[in-house]
N, C-alpha and C. Protein backbone atom coordinates (compact mmCIF):
# COMPACT_ATOMS: atom_id res chain seq x y z
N UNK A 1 -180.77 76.24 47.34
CA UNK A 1 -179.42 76.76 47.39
C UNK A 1 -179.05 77.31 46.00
N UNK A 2 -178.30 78.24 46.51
CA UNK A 2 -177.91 79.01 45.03
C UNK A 2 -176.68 78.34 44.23
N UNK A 3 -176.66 77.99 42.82
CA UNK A 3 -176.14 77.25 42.42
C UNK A 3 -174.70 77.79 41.70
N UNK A 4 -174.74 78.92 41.94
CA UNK A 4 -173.69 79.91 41.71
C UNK A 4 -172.79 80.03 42.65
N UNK A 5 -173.09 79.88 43.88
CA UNK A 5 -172.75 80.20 44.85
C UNK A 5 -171.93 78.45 45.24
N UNK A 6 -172.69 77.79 45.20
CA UNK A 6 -172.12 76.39 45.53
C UNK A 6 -170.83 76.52 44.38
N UNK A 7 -171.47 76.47 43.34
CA UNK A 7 -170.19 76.49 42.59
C UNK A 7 -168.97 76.78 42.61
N UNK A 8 -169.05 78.48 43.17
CA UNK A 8 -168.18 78.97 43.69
C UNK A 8 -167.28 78.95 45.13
N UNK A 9 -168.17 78.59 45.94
CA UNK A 9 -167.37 77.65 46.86
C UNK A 9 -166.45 76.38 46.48
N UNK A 10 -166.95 75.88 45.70
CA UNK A 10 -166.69 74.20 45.10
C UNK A 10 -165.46 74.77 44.52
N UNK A 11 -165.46 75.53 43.81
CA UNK A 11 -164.18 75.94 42.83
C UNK A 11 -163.13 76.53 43.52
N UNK A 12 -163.31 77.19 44.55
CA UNK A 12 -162.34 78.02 45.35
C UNK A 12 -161.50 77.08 45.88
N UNK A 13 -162.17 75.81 46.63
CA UNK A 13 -161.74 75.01 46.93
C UNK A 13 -161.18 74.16 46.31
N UNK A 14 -161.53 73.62 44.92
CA UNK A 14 -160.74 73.05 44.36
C UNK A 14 -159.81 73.39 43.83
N UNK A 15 -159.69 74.60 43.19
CA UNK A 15 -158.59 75.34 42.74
C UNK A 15 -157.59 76.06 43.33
N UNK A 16 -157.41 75.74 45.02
CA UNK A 16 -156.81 76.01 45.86
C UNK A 16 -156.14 74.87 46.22
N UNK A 17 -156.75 73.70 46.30
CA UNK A 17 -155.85 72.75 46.75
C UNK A 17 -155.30 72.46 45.11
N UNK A 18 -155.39 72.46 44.02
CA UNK A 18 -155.02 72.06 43.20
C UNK A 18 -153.62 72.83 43.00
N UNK A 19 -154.08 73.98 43.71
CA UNK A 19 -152.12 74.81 43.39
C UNK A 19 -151.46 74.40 45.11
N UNK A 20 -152.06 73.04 46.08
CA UNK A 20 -151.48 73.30 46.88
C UNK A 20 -151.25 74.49 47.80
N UNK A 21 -152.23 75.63 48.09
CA UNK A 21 -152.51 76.63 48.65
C UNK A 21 -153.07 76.05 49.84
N UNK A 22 -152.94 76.52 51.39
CA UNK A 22 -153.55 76.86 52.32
C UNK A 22 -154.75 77.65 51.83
N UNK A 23 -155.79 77.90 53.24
CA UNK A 23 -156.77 79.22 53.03
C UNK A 23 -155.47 80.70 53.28
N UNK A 24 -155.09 80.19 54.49
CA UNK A 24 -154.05 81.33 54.63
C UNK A 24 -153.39 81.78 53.88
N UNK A 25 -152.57 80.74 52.77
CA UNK A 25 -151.59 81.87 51.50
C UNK A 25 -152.79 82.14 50.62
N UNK A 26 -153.64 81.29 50.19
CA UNK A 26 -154.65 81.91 49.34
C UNK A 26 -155.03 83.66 50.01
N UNK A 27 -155.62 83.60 51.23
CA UNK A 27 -155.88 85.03 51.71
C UNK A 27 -154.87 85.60 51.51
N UNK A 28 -153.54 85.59 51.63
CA UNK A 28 -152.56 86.61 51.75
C UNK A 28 -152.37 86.85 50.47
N UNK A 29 -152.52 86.18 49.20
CA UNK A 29 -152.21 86.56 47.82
C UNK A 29 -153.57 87.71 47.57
N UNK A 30 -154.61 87.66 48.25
CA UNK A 30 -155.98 88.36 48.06
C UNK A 30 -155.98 89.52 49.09
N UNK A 31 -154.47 89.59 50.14
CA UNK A 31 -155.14 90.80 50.74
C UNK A 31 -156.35 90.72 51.66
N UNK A 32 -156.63 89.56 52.16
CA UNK A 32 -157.54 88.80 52.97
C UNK A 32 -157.77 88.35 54.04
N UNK A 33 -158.20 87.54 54.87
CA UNK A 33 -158.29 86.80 55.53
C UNK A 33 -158.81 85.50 55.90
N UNK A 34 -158.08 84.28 56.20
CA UNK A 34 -158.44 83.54 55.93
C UNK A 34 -159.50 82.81 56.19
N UNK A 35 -160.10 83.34 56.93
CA UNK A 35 -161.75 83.03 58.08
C UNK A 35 -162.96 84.07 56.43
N UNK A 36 -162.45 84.84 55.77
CA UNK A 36 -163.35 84.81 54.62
C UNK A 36 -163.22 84.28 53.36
N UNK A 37 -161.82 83.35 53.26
CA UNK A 37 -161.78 82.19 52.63
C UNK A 37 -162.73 81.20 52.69
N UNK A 38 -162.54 80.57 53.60
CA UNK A 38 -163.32 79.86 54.02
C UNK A 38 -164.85 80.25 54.46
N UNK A 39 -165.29 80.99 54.63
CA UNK A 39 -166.54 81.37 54.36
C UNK A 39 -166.84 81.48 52.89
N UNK A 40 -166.43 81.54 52.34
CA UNK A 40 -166.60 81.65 50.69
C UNK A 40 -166.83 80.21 50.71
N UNK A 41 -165.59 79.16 50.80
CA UNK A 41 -165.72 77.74 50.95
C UNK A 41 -166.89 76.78 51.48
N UNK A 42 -167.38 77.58 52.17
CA UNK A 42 -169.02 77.36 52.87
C UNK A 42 -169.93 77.84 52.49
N UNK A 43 -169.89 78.29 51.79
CA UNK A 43 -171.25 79.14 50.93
C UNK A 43 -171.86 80.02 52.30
N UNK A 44 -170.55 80.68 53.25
CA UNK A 44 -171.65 81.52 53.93
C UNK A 44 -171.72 82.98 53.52
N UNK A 45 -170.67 83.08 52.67
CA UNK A 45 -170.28 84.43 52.03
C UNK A 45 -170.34 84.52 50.75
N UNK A 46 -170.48 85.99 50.08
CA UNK A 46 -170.75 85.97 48.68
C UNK A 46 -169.91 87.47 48.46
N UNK A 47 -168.35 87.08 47.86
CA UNK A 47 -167.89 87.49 47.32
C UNK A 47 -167.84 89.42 46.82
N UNK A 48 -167.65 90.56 46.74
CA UNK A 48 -167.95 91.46 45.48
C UNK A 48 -167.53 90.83 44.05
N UNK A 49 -167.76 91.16 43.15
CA UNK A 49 -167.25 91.03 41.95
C UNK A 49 -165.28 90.91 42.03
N UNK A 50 -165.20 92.72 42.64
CA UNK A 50 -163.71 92.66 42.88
C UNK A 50 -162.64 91.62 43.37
N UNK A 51 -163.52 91.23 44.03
CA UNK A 51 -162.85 90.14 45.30
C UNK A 51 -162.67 89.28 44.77
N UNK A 52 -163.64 88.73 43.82
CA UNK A 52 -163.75 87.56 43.02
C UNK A 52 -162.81 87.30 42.57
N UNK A 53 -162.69 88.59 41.12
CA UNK A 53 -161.04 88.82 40.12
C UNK A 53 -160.13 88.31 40.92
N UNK A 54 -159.75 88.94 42.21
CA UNK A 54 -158.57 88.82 43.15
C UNK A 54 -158.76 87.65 43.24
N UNK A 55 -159.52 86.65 43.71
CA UNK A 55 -159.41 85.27 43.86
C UNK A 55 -158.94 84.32 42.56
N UNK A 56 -159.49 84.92 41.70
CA UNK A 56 -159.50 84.10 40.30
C UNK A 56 -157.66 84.39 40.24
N UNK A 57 -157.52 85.66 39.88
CA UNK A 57 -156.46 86.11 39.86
C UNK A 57 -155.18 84.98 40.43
N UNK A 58 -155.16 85.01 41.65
CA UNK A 58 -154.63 84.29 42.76
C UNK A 58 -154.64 82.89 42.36
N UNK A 59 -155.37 82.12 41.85
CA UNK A 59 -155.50 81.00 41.83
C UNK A 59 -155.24 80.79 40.43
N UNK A 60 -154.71 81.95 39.21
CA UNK A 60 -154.58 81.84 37.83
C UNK A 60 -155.55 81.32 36.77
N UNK A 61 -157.14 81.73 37.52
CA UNK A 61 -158.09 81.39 36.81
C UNK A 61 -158.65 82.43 36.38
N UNK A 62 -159.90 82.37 35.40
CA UNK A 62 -160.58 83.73 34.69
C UNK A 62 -161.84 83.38 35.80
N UNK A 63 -161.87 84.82 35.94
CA UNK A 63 -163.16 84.58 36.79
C UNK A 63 -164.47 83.87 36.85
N UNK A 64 -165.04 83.31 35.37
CA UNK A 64 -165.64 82.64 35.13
C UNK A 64 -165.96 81.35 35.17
N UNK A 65 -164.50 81.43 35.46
CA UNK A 65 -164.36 79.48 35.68
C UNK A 65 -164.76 79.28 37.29
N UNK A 66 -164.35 79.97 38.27
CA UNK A 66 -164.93 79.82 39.59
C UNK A 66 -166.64 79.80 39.32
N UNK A 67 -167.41 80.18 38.48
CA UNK A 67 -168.78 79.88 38.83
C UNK A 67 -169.35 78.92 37.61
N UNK A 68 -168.72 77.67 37.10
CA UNK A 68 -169.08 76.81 36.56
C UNK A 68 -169.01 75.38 37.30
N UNK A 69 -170.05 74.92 37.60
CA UNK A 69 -170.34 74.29 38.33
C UNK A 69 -170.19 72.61 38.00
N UNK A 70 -169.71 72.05 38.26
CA UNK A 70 -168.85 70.71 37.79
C UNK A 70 -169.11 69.50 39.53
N UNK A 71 -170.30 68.64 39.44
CA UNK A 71 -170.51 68.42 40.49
C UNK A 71 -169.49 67.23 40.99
N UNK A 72 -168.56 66.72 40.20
CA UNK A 72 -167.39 66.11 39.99
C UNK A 72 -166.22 66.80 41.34
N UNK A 73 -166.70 67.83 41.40
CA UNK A 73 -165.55 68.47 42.30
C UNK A 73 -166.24 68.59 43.61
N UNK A 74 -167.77 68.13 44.24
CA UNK A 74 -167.82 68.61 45.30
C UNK A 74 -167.65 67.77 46.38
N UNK A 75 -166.64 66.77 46.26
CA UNK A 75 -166.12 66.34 48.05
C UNK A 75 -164.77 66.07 47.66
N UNK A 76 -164.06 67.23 47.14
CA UNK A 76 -163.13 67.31 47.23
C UNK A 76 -162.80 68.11 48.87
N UNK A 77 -161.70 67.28 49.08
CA UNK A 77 -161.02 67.48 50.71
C UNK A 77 -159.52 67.98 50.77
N UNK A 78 -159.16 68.60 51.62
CA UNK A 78 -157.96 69.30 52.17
C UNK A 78 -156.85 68.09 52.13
N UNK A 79 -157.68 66.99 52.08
CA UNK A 79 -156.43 65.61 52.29
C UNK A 79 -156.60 65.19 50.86
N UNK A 80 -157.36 65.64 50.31
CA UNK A 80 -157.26 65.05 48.52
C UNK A 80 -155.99 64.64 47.97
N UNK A 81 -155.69 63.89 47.10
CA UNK A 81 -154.91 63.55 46.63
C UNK A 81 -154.53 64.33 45.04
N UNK A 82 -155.54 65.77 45.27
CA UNK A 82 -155.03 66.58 44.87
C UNK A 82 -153.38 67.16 44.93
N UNK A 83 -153.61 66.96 46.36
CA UNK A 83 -152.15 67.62 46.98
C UNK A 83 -150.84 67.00 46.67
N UNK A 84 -151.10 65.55 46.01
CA UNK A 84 -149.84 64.65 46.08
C UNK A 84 -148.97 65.22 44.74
């Protein structure tokens, strides 16, 4: 598995629930949809570059930080106590 790619799933996700975002407002701040949110979230999709920005963007991160890989973050859940 590509480790860029996990990452970037891992991060989307965490940095989505961390602002308390749905996939749905996340997509709508990106001009999106939320079924390729979540494919991102699954590592079944891989991003353009552009898309990326827009995500980073959206979530008030530099794009770089979505592909640093921090294995600390990967079972983070929708019920996390992120959200509290």
């Amino acid at each position: 598995m590509n480790k860029a790619l996990k990452a970037l799933a891992i991060n989307v996700r965490y940095y989505r629930i961390k602002k308390k975002y749905t996939q749905e407002k996340l997509a709508e701040k990106c001009n999106t949809s939320s079924k390729y949110i979540a494919d991102i979230e699954n590592e079944r999709y891989i991003p353009s570059i552009k898309k990326m920005c827009n995500i980073a963007d959206a979530l008030e991160k530099e794009p770089y930080e979505l592909l640093i890989y921090d294995n600390n973050r990967e079972n983070i859940s929708p019920r996390s106590d992120l959200y509290k």
